[in-house]
Protein backbone atom coordinates (compact mmCIF):
# COMPACT_ATOMS: atom_id res chain seq x y z
CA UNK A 1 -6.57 -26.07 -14.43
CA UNK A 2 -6.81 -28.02 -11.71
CA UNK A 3 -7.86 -26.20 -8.21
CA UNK A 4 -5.88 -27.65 -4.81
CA UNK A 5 -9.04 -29.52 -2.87
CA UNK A 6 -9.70 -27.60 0.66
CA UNK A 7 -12.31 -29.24 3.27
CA UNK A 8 -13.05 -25.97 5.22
CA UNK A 9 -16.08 -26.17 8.19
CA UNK A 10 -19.18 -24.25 7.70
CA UNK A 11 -17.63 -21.76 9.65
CA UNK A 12 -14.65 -21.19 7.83
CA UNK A 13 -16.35 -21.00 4.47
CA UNK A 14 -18.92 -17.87 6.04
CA UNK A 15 -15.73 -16.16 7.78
CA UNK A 16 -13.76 -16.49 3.90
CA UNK A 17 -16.70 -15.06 1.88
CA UNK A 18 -16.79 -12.44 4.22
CA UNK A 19 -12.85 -11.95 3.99
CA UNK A 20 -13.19 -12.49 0.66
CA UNK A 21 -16.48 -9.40 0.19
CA UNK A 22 -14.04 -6.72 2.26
CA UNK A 23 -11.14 -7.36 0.30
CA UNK A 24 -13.22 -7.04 -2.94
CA UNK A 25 -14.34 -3.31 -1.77
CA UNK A 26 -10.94 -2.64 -0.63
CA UNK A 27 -9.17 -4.11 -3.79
CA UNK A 28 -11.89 -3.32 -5.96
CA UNK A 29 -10.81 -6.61 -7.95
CA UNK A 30 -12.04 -10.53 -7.18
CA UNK A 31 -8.36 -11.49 -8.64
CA UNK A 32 -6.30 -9.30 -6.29
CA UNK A 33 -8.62 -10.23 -3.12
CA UNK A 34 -8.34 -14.01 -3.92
CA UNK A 35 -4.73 -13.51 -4.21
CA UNK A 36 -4.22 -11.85 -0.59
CA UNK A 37 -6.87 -14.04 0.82
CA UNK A 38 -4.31 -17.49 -0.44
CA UNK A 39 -1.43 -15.06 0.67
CA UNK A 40 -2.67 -14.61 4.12
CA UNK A 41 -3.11 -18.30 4.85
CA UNK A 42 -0.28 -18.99 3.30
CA UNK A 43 2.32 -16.51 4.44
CA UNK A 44 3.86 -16.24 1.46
CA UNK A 45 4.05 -18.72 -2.00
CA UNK A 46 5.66 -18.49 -5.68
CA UNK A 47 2.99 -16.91 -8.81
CA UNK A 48 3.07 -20.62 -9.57
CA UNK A 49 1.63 -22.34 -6.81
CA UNK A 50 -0.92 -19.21 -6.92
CA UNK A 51 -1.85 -19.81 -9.94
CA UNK A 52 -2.56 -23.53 -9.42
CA UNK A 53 -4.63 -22.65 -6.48
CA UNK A 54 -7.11 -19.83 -8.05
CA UNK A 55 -7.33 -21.29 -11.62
CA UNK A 56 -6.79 -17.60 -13.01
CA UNK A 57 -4.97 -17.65 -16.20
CA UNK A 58 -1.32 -17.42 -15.51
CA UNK A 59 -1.08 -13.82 -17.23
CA UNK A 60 -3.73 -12.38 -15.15
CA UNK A 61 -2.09 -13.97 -12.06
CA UNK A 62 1.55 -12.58 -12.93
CA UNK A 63 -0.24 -8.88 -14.01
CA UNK A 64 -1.98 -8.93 -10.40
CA UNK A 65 0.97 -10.11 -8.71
CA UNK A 66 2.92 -7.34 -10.06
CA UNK A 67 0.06 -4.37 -9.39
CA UNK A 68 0.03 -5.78 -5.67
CA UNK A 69 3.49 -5.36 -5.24
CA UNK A 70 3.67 -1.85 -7.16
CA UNK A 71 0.41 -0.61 -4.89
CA UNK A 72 2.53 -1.68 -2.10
CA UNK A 73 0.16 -5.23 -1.03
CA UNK A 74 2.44 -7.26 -1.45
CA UNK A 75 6.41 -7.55 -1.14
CA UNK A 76 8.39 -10.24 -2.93
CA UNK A 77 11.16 -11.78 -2.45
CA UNK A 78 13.52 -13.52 -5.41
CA UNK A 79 14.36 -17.29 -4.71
CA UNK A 80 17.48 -18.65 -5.98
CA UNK A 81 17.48 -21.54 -8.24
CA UNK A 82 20.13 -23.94 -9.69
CA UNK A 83 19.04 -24.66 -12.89
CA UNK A 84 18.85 -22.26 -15.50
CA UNK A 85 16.02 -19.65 -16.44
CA UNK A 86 14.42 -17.28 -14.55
CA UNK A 87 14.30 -16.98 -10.77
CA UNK A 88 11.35 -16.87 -9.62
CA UNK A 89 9.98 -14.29 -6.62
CA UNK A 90 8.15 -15.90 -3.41
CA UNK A 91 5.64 -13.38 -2.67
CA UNK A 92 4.23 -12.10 1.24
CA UNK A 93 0.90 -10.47 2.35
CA UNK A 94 1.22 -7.08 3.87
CA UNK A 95 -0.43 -7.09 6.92
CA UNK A 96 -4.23 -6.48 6.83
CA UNK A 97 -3.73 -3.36 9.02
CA UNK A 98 -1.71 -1.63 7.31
CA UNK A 99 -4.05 -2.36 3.69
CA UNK A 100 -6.97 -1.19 6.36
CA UNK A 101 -4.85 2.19 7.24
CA UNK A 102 -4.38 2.98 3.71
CA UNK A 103 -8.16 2.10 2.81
CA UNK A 104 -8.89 4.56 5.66
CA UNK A 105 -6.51 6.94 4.65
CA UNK A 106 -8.06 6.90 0.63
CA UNK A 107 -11.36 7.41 2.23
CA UNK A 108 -10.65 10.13 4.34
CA UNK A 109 -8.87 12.16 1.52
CA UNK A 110 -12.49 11.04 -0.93
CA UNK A 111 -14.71 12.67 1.84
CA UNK A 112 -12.67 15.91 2.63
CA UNK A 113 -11.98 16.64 -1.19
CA UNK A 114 -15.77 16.02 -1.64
CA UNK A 115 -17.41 17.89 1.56
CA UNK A 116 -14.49 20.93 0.98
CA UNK A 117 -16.09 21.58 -2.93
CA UNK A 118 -18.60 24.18 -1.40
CA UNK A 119 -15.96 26.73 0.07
CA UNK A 120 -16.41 25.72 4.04
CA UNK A 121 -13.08 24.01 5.38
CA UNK A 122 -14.03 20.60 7.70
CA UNK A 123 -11.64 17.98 7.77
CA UNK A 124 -12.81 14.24 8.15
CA UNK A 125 -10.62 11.99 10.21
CA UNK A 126 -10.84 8.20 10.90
CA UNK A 127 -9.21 6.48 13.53
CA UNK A 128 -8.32 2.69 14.27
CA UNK A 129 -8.57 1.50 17.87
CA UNK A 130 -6.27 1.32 20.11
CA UNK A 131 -5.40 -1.96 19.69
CA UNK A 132 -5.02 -2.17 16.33
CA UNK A 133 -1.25 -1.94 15.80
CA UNK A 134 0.69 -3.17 12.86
């Protein structure tokens, strides 16, 4: 498959492996991270055009595509055609805050059900700054 050819800076190839390493932990999968990572700079594209641009087989593309949207990553949105067939979705990023909240959120509940095992109640919170609105 042929990859779309990108001339990013120095810069912007550090800052995208970097992207690319948090979305991994969050994700906890290289396809679903490279998939929000295109979706991001994108703001939104078909499985298609996806496809074409992270040379994943189309299966594992559509499969991803469809966890995403079921764990809530991403939100789709059907495009009318003409011609006959199937119609295929657009799909959009959910912002990165509100993956970051629910990263937060999965760790918190992690640390309090493993600290709580001994008997003694403490209750770990994490909070995002104040300027970190979605």
């Amino acid at each position: 498959m042929k990859r779309k050819c990108c001339c990013f800076t120095m810069e912007e190839q550090k800052s995208t492996k970097t992207l690319n390493r948090i979305f991994l932990d969050i994700f906890e999968s290289r396809v679903k991270a490279k998939i929000y990572l295109y979706l991001l700079r994108r703001e939104h594209d078909t499985s298609e055009n996806i496809i074409t641009y992270t040379g994943f087989y189309p299966s594992t593309v559509r499969k991803a595509l469809f966890e995403m949207f079921e764990q809530n990553i991403v939100y789709r949105k059907k495009v009318k055609k003409n011609s006959k067939g199937n119609n295929p979705y657009t799909y959009y990023p959910v912002s990165p805050i509100k993956i970051l909240r629910k990263y937060t959120k999965n760790i918190e509940s992690k640390f309090n059900s493993v600290i709580n095992k001994d008997g003694r109640y403490i209750k770990i919170k994490i909070e995002m700054g104040k300027g970190d609105k979605a």
